[in-house]
PDB file of N, CA and C in Angstrom:
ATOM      1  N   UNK A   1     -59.938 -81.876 -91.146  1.00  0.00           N
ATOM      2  CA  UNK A   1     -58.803 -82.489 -91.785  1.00  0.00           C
ATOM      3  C   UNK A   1     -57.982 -83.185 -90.703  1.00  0.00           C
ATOM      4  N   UNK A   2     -57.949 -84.224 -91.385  1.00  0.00           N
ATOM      5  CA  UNK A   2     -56.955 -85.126 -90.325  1.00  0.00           C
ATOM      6  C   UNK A   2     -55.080 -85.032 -90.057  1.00  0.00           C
ATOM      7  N   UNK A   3     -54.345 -85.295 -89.525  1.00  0.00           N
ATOM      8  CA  UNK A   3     -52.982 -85.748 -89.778  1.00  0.00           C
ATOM      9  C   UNK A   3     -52.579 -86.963 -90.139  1.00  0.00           C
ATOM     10  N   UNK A   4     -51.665 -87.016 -90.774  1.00  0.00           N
ATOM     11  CA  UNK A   4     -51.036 -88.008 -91.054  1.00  0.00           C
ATOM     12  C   UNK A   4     -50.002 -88.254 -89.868  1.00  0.00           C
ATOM     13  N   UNK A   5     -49.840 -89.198 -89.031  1.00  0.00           N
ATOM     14  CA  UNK A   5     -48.928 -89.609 -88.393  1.00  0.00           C
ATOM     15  C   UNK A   5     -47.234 -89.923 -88.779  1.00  0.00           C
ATOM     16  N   UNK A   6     -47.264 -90.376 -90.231  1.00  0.00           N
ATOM     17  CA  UNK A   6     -45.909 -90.591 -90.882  1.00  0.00           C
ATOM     18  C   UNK A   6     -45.354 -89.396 -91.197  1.00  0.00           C
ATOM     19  N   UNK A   7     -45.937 -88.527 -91.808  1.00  0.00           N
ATOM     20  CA  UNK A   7     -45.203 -87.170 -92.986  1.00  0.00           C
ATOM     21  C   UNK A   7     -45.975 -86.099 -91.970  1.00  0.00           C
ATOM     22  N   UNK A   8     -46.748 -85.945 -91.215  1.00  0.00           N
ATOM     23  CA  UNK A   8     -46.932 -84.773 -90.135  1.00  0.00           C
ATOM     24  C   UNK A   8     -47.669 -83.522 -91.379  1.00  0.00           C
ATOM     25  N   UNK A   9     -48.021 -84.581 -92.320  1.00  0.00           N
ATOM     26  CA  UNK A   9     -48.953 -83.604 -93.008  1.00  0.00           C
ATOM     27  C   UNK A   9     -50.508 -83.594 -92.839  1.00  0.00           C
ATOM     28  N   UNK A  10     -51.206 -83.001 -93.885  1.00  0.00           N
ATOM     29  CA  UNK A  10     -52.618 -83.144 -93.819  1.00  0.00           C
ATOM     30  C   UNK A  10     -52.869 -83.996 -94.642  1.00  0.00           C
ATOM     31  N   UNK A  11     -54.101 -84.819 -94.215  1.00  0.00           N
ATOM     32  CA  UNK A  11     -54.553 -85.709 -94.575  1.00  0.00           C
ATOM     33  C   UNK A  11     -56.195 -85.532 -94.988  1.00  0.00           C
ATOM     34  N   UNK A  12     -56.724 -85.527 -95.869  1.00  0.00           N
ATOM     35  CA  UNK A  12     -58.224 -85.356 -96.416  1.00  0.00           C
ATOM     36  C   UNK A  12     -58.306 -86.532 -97.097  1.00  0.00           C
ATOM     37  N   UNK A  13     -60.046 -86.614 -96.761  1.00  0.00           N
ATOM     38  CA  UNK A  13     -59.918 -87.709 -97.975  1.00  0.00           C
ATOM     39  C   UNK A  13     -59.884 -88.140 -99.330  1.00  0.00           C
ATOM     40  N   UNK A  14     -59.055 -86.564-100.090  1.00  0.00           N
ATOM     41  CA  UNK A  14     -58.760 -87.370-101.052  1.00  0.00           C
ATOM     42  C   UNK A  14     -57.406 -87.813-101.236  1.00  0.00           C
ATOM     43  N   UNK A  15     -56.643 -87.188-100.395  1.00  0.00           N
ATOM     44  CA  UNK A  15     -55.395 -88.043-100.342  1.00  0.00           C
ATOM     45  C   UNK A  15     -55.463 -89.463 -99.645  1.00  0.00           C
ATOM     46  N   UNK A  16     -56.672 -89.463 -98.972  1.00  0.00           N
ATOM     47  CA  UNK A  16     -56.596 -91.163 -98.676  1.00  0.00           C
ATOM     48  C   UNK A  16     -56.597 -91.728 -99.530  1.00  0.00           C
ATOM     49  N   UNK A  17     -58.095 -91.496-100.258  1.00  0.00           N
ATOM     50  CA  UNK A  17     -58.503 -92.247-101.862  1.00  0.00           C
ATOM     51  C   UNK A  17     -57.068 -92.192-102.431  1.00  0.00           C
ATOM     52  N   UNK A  18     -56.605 -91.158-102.795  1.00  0.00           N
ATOM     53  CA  UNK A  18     -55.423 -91.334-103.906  1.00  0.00           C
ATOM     54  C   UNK A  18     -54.725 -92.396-103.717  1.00  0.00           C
ATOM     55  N   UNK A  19     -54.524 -92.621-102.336  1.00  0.00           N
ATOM     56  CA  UNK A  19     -53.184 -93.689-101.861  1.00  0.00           C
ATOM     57  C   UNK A  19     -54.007 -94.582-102.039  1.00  0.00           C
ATOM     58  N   UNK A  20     -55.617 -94.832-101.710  1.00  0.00           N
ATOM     59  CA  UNK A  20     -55.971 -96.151-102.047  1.00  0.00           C
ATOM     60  C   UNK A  20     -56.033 -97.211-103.162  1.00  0.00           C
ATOM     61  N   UNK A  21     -56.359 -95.838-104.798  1.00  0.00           N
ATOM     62  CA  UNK A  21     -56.092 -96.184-105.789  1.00  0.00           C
ATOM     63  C   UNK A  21     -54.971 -96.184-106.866  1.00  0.00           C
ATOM     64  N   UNK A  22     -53.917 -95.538-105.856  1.00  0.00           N
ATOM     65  CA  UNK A  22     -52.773 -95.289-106.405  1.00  0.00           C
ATOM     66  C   UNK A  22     -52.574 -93.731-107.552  1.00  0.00           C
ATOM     67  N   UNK A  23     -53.338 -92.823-107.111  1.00  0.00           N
ATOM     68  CA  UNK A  23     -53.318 -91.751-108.149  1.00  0.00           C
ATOM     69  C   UNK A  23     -52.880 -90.558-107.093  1.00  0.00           C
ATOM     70  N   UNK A  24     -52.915 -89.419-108.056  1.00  0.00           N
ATOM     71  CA  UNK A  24     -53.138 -88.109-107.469  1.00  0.00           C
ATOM     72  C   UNK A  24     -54.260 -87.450-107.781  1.00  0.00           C
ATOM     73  N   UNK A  25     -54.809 -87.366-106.168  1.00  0.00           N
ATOM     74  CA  UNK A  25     -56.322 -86.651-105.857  1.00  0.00           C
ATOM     75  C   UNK A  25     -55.424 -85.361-104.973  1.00  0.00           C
ATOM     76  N   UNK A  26     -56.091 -84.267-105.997  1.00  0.00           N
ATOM     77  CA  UNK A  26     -56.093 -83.213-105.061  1.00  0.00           C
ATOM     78  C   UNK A  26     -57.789 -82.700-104.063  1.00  0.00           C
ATOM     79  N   UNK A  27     -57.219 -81.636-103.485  1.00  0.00           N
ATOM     80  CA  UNK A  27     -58.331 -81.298-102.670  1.00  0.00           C
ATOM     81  C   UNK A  27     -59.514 -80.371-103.143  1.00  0.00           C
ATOM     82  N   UNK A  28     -58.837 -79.705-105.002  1.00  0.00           N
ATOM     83  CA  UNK A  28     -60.598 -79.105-105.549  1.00  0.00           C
ATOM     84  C   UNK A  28     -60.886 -80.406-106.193  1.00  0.00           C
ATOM     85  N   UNK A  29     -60.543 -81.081-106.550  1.00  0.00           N
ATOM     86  CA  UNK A  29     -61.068 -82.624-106.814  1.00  0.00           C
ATOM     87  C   UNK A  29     -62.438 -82.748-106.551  1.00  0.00           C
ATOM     88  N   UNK A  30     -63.633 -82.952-107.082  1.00  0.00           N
ATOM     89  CA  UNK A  30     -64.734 -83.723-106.859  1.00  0.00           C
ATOM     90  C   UNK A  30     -64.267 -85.397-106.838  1.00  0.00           C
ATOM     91  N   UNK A  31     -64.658 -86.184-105.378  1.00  0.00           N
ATOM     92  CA  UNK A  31     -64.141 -87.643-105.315  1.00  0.00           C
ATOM     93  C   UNK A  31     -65.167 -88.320-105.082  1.00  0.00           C
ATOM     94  N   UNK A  32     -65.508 -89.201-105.063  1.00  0.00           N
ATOM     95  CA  UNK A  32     -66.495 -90.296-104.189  1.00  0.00           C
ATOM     96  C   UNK A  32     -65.912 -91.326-104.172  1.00  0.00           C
ATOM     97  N   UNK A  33     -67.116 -91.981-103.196  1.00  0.00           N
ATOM     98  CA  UNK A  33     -65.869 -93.615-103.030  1.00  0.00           C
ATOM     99  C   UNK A  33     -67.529 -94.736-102.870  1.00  0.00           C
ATOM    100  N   UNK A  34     -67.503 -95.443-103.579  1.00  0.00           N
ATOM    101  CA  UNK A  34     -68.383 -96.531-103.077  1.00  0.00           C
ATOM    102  C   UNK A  34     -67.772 -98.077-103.117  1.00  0.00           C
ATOM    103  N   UNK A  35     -68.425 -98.432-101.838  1.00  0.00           N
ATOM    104  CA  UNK A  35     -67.640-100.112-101.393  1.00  0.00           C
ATOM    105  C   UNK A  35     -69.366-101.139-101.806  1.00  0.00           C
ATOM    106  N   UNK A  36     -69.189-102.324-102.808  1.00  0.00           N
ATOM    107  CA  UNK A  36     -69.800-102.359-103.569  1.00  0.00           C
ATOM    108  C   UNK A  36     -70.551-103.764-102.429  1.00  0.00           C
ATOM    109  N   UNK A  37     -71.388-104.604-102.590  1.00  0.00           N
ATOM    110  CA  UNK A  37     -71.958-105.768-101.904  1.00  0.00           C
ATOM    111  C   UNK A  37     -70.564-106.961-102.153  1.00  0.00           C
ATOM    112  N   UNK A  38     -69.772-107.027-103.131  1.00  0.00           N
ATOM    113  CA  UNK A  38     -68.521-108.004-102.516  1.00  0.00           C
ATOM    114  C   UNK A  38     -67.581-107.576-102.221  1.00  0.00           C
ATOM    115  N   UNK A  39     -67.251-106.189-101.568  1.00  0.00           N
ATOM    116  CA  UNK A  39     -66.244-105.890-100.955  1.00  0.00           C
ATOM    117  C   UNK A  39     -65.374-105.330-101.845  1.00  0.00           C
ATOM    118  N   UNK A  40     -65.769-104.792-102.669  1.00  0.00           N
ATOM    119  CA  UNK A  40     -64.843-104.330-104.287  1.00  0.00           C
ATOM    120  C   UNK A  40     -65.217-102.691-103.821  1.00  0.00           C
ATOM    121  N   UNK A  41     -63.703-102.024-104.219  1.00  0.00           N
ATOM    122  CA  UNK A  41     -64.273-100.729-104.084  1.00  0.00           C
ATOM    123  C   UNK A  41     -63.699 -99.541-105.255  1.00  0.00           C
ATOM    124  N   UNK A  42     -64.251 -98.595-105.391  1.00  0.00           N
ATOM    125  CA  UNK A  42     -64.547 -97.779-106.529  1.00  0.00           C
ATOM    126  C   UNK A  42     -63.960 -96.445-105.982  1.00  0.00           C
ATOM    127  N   UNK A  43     -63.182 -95.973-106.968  1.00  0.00           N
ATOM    128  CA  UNK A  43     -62.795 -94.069-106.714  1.00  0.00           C
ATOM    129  C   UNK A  43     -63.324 -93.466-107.696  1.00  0.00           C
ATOM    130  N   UNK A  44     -63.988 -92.140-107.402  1.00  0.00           N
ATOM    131  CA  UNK A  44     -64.585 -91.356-108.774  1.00  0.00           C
ATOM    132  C   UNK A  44     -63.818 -90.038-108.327  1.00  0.00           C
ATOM    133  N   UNK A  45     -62.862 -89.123-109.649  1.00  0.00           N
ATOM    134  CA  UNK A  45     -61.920 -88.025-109.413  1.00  0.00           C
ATOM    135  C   UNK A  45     -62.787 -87.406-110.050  1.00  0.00           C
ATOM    136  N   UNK A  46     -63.284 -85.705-110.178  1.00  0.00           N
ATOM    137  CA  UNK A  46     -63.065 -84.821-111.415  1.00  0.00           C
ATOM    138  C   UNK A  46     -62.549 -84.208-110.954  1.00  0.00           C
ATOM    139  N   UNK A  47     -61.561 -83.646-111.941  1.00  0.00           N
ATOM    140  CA  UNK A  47     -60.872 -82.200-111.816  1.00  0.00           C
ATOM    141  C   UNK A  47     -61.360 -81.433-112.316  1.00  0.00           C
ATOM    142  N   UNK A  48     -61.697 -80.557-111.694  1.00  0.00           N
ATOM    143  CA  UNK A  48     -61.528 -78.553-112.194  1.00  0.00           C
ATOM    144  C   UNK A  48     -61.362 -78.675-113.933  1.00  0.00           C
ATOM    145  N   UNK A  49     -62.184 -78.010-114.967  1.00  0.00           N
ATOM    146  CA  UNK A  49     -61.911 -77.850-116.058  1.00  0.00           C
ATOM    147  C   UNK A  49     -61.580 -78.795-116.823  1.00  0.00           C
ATOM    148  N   UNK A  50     -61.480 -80.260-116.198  1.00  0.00           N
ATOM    149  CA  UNK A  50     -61.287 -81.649-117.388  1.00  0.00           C
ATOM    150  C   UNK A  50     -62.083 -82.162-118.050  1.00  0.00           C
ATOM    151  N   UNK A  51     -62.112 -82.259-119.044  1.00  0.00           N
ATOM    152  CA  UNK A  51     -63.518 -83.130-119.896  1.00  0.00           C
ATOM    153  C   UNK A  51     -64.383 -84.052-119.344  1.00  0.00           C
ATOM    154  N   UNK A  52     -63.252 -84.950-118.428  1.00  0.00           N
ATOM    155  CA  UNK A  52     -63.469 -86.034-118.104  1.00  0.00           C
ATOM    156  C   UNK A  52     -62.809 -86.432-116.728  1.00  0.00           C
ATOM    157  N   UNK A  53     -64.177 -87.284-116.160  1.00  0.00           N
ATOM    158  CA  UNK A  53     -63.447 -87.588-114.687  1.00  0.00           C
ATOM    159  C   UNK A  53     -63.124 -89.063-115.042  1.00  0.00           C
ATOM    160  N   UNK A  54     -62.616 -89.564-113.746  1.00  0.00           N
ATOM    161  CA  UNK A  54     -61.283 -91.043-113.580  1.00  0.00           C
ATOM    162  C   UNK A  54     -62.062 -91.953-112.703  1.00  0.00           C
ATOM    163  N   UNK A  55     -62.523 -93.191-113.216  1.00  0.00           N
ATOM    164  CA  UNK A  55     -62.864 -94.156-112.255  1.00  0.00           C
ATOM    165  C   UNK A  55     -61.986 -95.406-112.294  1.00  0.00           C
ATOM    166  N   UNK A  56     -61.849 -95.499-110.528  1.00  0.00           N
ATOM    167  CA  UNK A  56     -61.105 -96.717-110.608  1.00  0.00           C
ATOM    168  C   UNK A  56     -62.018 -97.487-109.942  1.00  0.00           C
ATOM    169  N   UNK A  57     -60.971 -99.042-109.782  1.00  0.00           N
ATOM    170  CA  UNK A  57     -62.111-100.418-109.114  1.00  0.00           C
ATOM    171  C   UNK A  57     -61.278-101.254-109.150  1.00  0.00           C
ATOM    172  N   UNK A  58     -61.452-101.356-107.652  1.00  0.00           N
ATOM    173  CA  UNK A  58     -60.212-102.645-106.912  1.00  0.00           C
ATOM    174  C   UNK A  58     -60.401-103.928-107.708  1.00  0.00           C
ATOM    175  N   UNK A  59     -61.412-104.501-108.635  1.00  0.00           N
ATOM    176  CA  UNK A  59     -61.745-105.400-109.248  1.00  0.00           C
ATOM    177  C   UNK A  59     -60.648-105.054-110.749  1.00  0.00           C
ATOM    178  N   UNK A  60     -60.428-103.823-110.884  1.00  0.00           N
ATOM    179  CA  UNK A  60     -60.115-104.088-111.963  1.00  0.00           C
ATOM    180  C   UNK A  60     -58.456-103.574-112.001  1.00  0.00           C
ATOM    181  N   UNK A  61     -57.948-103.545-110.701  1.00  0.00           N
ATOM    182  CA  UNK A  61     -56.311-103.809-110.140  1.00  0.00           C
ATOM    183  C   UNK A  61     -56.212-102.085-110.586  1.00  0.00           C
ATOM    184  N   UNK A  62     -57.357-101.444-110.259  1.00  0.00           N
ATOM    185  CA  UNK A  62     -57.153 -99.609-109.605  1.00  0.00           C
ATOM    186  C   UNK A  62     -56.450 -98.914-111.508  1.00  0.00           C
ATOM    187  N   UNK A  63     -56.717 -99.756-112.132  1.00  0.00           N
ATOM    188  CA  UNK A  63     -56.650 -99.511-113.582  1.00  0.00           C
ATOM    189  C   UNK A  63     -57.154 -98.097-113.640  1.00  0.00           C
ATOM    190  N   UNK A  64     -56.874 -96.961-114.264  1.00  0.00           N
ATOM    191  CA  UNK A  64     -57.875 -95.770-113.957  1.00  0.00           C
ATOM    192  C   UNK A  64     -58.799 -96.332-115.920  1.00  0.00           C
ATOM    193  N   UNK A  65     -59.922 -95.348-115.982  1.00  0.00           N
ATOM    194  CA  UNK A  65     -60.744 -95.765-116.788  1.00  0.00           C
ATOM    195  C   UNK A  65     -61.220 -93.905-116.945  1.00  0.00           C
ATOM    196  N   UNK A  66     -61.477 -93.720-118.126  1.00  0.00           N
ATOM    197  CA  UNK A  66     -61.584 -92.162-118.225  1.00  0.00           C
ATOM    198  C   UNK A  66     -63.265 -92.133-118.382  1.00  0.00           C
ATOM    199  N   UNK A  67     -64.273 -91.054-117.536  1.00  0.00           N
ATOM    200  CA  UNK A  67     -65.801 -91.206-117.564  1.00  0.00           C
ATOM    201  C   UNK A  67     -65.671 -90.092-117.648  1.00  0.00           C
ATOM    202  N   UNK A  68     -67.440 -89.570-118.680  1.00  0.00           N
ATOM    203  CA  UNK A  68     -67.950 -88.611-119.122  1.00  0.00           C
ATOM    204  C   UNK A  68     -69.261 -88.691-119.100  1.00  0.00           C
ATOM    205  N   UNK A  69     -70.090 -87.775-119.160  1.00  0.00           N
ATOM    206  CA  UNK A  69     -71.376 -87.965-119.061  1.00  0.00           C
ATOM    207  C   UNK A  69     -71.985 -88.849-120.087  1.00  0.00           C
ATOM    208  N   UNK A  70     -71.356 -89.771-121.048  1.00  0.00           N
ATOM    209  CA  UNK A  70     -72.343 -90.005-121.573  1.00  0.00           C
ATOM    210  C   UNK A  70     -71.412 -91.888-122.017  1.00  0.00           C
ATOM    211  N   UNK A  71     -70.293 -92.345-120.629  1.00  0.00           N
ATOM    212  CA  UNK A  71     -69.581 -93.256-121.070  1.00  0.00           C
ATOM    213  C   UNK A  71     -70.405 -94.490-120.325  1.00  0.00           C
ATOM    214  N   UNK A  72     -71.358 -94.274-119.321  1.00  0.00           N
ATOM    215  CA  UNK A  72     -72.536 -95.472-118.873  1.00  0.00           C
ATOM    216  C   UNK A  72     -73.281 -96.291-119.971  1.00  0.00           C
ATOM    217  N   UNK A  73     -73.015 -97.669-120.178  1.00  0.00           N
ATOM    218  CA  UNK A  73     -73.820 -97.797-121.289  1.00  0.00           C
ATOM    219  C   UNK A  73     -74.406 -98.721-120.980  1.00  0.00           C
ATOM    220  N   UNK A  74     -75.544 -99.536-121.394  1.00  0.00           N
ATOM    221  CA  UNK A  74     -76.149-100.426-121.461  1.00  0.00           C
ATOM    222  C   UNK A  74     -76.660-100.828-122.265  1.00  0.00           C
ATOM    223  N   UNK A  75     -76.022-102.208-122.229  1.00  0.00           N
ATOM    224  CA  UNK A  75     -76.674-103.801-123.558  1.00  0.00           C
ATOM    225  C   UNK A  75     -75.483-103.208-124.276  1.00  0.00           C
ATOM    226  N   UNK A  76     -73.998-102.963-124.020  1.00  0.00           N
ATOM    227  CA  UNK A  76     -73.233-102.833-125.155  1.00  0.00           C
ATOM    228  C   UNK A  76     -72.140-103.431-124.137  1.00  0.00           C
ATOM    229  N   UNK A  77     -71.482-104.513-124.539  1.00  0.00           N
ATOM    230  CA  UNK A  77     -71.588-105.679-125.965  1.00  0.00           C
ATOM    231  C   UNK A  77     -72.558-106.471-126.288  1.00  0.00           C
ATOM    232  N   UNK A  78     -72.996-106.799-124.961  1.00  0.00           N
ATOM    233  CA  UNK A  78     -73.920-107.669-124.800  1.00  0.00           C
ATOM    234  C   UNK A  78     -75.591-107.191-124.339  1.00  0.00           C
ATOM    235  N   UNK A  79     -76.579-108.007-124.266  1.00  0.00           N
ATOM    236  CA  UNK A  79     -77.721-107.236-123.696  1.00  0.00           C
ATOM    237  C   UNK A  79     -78.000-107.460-122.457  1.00  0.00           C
ATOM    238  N   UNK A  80     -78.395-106.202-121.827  1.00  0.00           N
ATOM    239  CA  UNK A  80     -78.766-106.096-119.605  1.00  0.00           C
ATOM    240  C   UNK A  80     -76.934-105.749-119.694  1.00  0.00           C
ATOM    241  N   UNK A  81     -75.674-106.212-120.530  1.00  0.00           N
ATOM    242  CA  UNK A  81     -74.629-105.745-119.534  1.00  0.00           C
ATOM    243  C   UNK A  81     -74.527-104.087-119.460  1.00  0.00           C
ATOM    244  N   UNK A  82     -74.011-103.632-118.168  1.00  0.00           N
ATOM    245  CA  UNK A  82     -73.659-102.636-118.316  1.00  0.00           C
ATOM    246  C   UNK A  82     -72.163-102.418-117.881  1.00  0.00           C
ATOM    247  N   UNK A  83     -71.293-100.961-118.886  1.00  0.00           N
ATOM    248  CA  UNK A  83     -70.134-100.956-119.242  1.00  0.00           C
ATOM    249  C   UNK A  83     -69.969 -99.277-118.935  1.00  0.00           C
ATOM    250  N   UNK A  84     -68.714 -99.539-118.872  1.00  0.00           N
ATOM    251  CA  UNK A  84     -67.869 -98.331-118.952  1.00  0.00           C
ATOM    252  C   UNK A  84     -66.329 -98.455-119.617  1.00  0.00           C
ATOM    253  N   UNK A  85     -66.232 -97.971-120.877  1.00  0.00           N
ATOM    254  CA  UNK A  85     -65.166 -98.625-121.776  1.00  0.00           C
ATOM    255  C   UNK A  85     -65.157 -99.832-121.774  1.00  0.00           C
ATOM    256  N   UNK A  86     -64.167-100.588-121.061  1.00  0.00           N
ATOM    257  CA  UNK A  86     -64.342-102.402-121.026  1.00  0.00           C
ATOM    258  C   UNK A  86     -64.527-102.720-119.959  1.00  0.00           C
ATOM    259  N   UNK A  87     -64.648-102.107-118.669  1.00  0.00           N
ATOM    260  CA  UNK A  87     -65.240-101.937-117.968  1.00  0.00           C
ATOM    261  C   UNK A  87     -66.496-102.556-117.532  1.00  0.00           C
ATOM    262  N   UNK A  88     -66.971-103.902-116.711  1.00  0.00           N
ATOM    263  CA  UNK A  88     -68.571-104.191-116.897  1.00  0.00           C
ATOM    264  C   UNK A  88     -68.784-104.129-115.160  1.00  0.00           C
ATOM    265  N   UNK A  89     -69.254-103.192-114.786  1.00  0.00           N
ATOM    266  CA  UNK A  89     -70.018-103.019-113.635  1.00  0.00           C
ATOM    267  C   UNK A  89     -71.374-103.241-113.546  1.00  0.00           C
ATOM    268  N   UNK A  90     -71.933-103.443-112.083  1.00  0.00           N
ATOM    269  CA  UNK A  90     -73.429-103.602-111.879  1.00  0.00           C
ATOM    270  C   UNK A  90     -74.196-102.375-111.605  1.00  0.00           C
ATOM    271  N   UNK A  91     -74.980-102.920-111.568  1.00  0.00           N
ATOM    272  CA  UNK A  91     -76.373-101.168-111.448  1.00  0.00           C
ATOM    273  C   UNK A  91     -76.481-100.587-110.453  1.00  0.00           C
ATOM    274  N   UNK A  92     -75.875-101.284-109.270  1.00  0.00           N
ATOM    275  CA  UNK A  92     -75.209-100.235-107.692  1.00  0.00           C
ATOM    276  C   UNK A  92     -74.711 -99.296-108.374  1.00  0.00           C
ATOM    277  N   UNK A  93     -73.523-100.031-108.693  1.00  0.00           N
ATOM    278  CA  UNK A  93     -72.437 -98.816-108.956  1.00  0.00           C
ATOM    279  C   UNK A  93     -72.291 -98.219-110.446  1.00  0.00           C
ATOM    280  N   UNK A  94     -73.352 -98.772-111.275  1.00  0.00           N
ATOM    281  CA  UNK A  94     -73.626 -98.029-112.433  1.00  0.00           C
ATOM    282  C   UNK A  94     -74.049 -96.385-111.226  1.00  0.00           C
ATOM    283  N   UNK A  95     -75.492 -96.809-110.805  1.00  0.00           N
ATOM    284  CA  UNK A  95     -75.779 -95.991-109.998  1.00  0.00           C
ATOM    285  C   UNK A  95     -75.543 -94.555-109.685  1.00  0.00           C
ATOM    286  N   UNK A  96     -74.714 -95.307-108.736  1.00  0.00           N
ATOM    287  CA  UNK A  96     -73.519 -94.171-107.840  1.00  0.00           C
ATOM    288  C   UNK A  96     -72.906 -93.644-108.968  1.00  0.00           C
ATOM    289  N   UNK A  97     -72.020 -94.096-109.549  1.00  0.00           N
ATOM    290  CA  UNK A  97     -71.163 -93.538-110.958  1.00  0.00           C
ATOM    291  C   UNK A  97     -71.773 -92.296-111.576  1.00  0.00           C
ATOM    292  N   UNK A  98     -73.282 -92.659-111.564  1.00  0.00           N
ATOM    293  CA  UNK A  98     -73.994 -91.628-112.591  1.00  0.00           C
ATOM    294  C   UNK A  98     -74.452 -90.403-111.565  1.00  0.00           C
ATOM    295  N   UNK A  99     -74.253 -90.783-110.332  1.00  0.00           N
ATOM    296  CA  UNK A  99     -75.006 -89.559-109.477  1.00  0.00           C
ATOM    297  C   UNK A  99     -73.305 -88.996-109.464  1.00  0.00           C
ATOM    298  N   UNK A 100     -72.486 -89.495-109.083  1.00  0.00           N
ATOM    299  CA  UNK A 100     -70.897 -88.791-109.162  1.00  0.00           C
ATOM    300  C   UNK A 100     -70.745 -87.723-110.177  1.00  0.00           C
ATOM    301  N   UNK A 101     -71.041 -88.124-111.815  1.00  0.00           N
ATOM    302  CA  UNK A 101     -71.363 -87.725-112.771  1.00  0.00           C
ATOM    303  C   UNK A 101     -71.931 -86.340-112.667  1.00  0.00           C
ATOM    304  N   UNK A 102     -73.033 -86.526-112.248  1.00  0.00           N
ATOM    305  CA  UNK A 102     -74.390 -86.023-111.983  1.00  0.00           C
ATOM    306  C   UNK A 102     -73.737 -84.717-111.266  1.00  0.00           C
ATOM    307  N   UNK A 103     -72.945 -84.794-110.209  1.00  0.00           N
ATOM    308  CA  UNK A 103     -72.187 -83.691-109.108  1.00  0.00           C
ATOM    309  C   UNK A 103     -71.688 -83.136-109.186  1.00  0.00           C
ATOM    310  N   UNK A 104     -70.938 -83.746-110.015  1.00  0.00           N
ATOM    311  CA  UNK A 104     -69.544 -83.106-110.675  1.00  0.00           C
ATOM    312  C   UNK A 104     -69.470 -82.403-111.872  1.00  0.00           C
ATOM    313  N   UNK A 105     -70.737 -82.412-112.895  1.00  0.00           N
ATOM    314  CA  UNK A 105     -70.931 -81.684-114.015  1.00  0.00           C
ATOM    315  C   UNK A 105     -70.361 -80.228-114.098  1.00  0.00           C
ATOM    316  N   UNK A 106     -70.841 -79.517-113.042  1.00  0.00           N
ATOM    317  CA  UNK A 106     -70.144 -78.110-113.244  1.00  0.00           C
ATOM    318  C   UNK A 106     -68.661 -77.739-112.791  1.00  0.00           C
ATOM    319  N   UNK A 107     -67.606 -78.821-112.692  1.00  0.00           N
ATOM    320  CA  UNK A 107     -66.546 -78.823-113.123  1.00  0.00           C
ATOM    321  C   UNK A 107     -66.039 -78.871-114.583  1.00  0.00           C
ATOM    322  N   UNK A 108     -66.795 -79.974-114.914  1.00  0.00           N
ATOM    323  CA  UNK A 108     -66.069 -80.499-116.374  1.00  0.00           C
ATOM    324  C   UNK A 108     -66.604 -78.980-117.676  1.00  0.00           C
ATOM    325  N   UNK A 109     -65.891 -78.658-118.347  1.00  0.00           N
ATOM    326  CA  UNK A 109     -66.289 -77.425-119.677  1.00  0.00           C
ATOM    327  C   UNK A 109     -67.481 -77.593-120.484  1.00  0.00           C
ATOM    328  N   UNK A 110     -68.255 -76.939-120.642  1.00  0.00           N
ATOM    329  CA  UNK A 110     -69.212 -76.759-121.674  1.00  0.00           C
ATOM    330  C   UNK A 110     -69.162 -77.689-123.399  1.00  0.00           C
TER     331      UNK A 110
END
């Protein structure tokens, strides 16, 4: 764990992420972070016991977007796009999203 130089606190990275996307990430948090081929970058939160984890995306001005195992879709609206709510990401970070997913399952409740 790092310091913070300003507040002489601790610094992990999910309080980086948080400040990057503007949320609160704590430290049982499951996070990931992927930086995409144009420089666009992505936060994935779960919390402890939530239905549902939080993706954000510097593309989409750190908007949070609520994901569940089963909110990846493809050919919906259209066909080949793939979505997450209104959300239209590519298959990198469909990807990653789904292995985040994938990690984080035994947080989210039965």
């Amino acid at each position: 764990m790092t310091t913070d130089s300003d507040s002489n606190g601790p610094t992990g990275i999910e309080q980086i992420l948080g400040r990057l996307c503007g949320a609160e990430i704590s430290e049982k948090d499951y996070v990931g972070y992927f930086l995409n081929e144009y420089g666009e970058e992505l936060v994935f939160a779960q919390r402890p016991g939530e239905k549902t984890g939080t993706l954000w995306h510097s593309d989409a001005d750190w908007e949070p977007y609520p994901v569940g195992d089963h909110s990846i879709k493809i050919g919906v609206p259209m066909d080949g796009v793939i979505t997450v709510e209104d959300l239209i990401i590519n298959r990198p970070e469909a990807t990653w999203l789904s292995a985040c997913l994938a990690a984080s399952r035994h947080l989210r409740p039965c």
